[in-house]
C-alpha atoms as a PDB file:
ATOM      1  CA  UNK A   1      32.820  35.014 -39.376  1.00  0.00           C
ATOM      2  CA  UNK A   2      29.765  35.470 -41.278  1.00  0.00           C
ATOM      3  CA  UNK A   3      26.288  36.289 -38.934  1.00  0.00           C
ATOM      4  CA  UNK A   4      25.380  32.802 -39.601  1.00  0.00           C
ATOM      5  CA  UNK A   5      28.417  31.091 -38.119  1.00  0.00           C
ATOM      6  CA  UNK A   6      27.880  28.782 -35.378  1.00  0.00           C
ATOM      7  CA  UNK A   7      30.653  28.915 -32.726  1.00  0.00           C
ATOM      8  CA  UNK A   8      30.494  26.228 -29.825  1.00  0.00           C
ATOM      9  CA  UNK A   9      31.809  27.584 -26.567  1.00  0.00           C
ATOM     10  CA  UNK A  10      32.383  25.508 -23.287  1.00  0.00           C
ATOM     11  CA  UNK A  11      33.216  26.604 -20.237  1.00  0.00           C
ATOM     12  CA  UNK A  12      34.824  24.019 -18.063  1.00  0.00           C
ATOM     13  CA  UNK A  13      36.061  26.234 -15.169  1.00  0.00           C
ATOM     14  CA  UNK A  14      34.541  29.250 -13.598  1.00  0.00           C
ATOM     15  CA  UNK A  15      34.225  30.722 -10.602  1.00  0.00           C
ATOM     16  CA  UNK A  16      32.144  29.912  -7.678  1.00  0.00           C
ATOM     17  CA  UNK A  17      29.827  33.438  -7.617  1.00  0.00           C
ATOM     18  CA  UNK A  18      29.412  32.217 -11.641  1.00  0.00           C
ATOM     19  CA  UNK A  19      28.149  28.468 -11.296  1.00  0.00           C
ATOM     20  CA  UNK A  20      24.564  29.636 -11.196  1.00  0.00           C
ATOM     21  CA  UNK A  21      24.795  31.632 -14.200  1.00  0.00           C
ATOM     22  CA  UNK A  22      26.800  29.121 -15.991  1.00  0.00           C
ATOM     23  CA  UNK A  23      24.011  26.128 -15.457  1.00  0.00           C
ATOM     24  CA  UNK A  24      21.982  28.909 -16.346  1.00  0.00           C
ATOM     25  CA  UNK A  25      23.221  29.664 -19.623  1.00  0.00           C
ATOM     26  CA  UNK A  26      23.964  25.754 -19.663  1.00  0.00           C
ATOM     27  CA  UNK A  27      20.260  24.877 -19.501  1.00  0.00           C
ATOM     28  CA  UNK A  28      19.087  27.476 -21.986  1.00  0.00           C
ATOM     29  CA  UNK A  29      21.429  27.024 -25.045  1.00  0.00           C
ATOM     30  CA  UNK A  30      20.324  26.337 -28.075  1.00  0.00           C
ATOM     31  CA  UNK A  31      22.455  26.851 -31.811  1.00  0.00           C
ATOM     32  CA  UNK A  32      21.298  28.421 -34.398  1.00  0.00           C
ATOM     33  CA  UNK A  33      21.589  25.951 -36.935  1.00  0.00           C
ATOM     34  CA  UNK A  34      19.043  23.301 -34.514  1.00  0.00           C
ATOM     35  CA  UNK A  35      16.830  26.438 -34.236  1.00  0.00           C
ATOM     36  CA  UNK A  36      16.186  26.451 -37.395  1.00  0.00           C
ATOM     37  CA  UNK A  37      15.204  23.286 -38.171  1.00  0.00           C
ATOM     38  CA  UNK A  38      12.766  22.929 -35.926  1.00  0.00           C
ATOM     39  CA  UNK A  39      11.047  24.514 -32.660  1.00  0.00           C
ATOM     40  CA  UNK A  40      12.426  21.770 -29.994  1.00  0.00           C
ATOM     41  CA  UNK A  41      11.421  21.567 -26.008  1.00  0.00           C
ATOM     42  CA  UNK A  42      14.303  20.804 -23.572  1.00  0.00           C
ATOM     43  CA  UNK A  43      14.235  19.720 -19.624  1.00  0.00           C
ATOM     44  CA  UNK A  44      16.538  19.447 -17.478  1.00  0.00           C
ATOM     45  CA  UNK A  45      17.355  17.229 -14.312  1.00  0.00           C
ATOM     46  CA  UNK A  46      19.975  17.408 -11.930  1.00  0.00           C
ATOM     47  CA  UNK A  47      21.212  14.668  -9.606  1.00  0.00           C
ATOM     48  CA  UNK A  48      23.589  14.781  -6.745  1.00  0.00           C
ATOM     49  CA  UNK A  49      25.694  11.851  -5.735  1.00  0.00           C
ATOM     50  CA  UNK A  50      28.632  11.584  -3.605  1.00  0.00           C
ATOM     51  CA  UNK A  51      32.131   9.604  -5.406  1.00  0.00           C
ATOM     52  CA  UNK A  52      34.960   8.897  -4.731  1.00  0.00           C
ATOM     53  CA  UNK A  53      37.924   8.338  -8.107  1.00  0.00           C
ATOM     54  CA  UNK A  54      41.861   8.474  -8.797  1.00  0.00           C
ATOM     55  CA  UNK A  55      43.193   8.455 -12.129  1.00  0.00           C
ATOM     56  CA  UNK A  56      46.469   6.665 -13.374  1.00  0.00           C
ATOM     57  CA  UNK A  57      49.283   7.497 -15.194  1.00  0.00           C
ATOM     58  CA  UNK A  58      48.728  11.144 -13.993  1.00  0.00           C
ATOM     59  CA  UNK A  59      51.143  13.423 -12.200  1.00  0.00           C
ATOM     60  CA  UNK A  60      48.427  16.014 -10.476  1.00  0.00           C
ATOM     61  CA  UNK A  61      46.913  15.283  -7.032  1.00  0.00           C
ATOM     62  CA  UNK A  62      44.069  13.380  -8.825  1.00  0.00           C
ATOM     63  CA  UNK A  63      46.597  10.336  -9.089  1.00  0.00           C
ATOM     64  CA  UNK A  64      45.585  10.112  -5.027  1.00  0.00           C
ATOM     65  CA  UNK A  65      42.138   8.642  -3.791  1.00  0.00           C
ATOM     66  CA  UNK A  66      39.813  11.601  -3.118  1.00  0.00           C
ATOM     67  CA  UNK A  67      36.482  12.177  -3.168  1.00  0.00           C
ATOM     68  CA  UNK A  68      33.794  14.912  -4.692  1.00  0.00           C
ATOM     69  CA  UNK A  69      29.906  15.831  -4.288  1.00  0.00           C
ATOM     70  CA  UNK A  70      29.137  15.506  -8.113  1.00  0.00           C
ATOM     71  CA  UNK A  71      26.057  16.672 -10.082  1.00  0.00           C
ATOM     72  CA  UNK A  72      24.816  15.184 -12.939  1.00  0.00           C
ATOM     73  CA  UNK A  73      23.235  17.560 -15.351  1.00  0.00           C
ATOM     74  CA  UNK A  74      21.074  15.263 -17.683  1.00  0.00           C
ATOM     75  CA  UNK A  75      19.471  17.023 -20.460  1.00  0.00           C
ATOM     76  CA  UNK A  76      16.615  15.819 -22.751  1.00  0.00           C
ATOM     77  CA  UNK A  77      14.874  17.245 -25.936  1.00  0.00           C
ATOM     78  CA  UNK A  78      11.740  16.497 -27.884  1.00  0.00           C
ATOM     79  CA  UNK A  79      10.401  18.295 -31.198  1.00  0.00           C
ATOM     80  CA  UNK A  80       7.032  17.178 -29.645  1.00  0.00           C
ATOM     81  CA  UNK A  81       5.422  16.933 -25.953  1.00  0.00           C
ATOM     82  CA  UNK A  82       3.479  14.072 -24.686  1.00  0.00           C
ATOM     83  CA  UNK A  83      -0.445  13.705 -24.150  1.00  0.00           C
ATOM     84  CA  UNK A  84       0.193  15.905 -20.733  1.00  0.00           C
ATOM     85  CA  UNK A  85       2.030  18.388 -22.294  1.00  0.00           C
ATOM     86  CA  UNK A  86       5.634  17.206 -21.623  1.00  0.00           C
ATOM     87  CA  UNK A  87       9.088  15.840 -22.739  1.00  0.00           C
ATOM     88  CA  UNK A  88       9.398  13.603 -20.328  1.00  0.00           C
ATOM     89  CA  UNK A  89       8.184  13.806 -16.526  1.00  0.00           C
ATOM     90  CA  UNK A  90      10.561  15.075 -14.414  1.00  0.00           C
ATOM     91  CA  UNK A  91       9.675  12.280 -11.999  1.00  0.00           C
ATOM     92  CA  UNK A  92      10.347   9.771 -14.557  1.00  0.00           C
ATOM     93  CA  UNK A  93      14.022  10.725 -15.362  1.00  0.00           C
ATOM     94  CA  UNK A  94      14.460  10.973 -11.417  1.00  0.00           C
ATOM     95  CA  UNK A  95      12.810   7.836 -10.877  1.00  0.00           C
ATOM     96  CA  UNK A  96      15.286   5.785 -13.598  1.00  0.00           C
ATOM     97  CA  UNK A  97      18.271   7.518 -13.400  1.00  0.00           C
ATOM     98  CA  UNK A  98      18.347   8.638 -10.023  1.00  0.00           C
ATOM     99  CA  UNK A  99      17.841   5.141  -9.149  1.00  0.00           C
ATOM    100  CA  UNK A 100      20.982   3.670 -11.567  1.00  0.00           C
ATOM    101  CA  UNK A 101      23.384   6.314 -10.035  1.00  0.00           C
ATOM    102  CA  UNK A 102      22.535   5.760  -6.187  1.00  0.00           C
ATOM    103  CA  UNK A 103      22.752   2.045  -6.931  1.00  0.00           C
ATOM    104  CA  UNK A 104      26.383   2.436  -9.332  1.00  0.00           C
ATOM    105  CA  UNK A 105      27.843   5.340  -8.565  1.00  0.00           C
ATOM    106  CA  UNK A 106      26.685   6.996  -5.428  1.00  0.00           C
ATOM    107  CA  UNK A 107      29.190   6.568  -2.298  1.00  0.00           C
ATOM    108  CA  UNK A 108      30.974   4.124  -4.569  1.00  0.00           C
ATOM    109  CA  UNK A 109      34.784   4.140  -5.595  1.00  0.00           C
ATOM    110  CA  UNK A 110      34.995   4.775  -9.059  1.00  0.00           C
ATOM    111  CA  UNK A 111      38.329   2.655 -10.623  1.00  0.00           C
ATOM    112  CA  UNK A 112      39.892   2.057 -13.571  1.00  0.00           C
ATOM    113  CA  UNK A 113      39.573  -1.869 -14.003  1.00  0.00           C
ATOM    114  CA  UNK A 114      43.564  -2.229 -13.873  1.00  0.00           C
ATOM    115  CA  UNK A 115      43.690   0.371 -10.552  1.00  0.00           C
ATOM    116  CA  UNK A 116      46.054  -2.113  -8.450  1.00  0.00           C
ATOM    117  CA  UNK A 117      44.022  -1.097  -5.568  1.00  0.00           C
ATOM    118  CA  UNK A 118      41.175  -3.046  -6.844  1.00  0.00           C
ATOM    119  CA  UNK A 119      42.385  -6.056  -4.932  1.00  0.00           C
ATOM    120  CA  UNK A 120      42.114  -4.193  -1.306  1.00  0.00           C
ATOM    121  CA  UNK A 121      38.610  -3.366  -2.039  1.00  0.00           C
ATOM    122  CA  UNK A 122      37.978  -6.304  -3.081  1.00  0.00           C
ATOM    123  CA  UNK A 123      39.118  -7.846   0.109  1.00  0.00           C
ATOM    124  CA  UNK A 124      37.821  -5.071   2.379  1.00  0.00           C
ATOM    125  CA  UNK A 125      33.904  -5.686   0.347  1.00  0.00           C
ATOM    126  CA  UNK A 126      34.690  -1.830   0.125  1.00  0.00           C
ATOM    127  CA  UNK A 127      31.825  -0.741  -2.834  1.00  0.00           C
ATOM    128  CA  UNK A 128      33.331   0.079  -6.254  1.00  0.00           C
ATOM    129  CA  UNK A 129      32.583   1.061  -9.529  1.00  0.00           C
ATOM    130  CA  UNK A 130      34.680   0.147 -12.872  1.00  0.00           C
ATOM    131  CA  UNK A 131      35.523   1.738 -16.047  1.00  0.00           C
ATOM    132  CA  UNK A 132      37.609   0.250 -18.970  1.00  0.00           C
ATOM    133  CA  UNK A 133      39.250   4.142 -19.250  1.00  0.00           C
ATOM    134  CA  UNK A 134      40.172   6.647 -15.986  1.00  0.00           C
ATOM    135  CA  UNK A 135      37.507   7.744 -14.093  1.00  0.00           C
ATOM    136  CA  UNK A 136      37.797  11.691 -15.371  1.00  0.00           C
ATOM    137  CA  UNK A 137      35.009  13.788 -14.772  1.00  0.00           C
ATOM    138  CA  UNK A 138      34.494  13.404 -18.810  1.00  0.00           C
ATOM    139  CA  UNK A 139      34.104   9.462 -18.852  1.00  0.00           C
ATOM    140  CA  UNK A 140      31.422   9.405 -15.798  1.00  0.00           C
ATOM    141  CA  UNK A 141      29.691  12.322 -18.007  1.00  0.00           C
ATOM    142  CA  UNK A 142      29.443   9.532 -20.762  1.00  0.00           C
ATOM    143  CA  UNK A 143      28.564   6.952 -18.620  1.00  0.00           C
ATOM    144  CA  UNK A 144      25.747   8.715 -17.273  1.00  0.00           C
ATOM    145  CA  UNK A 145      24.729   9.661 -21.076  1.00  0.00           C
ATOM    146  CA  UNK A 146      24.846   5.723 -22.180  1.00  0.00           C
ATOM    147  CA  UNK A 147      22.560   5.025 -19.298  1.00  0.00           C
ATOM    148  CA  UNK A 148      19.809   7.652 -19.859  1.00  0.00           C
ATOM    149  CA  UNK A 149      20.388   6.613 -24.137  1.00  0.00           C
ATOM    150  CA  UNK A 150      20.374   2.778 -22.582  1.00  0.00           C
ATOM    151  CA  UNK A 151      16.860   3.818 -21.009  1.00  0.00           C
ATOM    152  CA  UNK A 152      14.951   5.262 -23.984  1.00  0.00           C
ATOM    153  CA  UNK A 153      15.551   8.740 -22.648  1.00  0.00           C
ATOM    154  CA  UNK A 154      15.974  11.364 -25.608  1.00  0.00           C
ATOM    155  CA  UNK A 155      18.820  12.349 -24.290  1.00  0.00           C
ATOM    156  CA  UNK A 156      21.163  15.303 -25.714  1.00  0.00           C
ATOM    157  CA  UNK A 157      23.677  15.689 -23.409  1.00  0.00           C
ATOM    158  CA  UNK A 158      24.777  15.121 -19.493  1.00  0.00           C
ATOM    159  CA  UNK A 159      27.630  16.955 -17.679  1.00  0.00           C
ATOM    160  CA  UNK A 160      28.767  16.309 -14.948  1.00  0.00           C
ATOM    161  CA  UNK A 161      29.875  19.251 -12.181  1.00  0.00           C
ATOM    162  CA  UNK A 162      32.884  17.365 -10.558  1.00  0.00           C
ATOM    163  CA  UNK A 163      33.486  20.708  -7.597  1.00  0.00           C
ATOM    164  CA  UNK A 164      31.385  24.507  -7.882  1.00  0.00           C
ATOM    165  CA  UNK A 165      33.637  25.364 -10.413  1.00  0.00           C
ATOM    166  CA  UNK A 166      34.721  22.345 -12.699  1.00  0.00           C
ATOM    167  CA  UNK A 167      32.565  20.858 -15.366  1.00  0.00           C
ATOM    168  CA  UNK A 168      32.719  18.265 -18.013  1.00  0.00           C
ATOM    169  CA  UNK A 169      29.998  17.508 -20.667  1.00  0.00           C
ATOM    170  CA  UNK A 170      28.824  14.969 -22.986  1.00  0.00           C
ATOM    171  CA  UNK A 171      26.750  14.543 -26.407  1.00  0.00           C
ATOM    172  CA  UNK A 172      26.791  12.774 -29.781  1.00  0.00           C
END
């Protein structure tokens, strides 16, 4: 490749000693090809919520109920900073979105809307969330993104850390 070649690299599994330095890195990308269109200013805000998901049609322990302590990574970007000097205020994103997730997702069940367990929760009042796809670690990444969009946040991209070592990520 040619020194201008952009290559995108995830990671999506590391290990635990690593997960600093990988949120690191995470929070501090930037390609070359957005660098050099213009100078842009980036914050980040993290959000921890407790879930609980199973997906269908899958043959690894994830087809059984389980739960995880998730973090959402939400990441927004501005070419230009407010009248104090900011992107947005990092109370602001916690206020909004911090607020949607303990009232959708936090402690919640998150199904797919044809899960045949629906009915027992349903029955039990047992607090759920649905999706029209599986609840992977990739879909509630997207979720979260459509919010924060869905909220006039500038929003670039959100992953989500399912465990210390597993991450999935969404942008447009």
């Amino acid at each position: 490749p040619s020194p201008l070649s952009v290559h995108k690299v995830t990671v999506t599994h590391v290990s635990e000693r690593c997960y600093q330095c990988v949120r690191y890195f995470q929070s501090t990308q930037r390609s070359v090809a957005q660098s050099q269109v213009a100078a842009m200013h980036r914050v980040t805000r993290e959000i921890h919520f407790c879930y609980g998901h199973r997906l269908l049609n899958y043959s690894g322990k994830c087809r059984h109920l389980h739960g995880h302590n998730g973090t959402a990574v939400i990441t927004i970007e501005s070419e230009k900073l407010d009248a104090l000097g900011m992107v947005v205020d990092f109370s602001e994103i916690k206020r909004v979105m911090q607020s949607w997730i303990d009232d959708n997702l936090d402690h919640k069940m998150i199904l797919h809307k044809d899960d045949p367990i629906l009915p027992t929760f349903q029955q039990l009042k047992e607090p759920y969330y649905l999706l029209d796809v599986n609840p992977t670690a990739e879909s509630i990444a997207q979720l979260i993104y459509l919010q924060a969009k869905k909220h006039g946040f500038p929003v670039v991209e959100v992953s989500l850390w399912e465990t210390e070592n597993s991450y999935a990520t969404y942008r447009e």
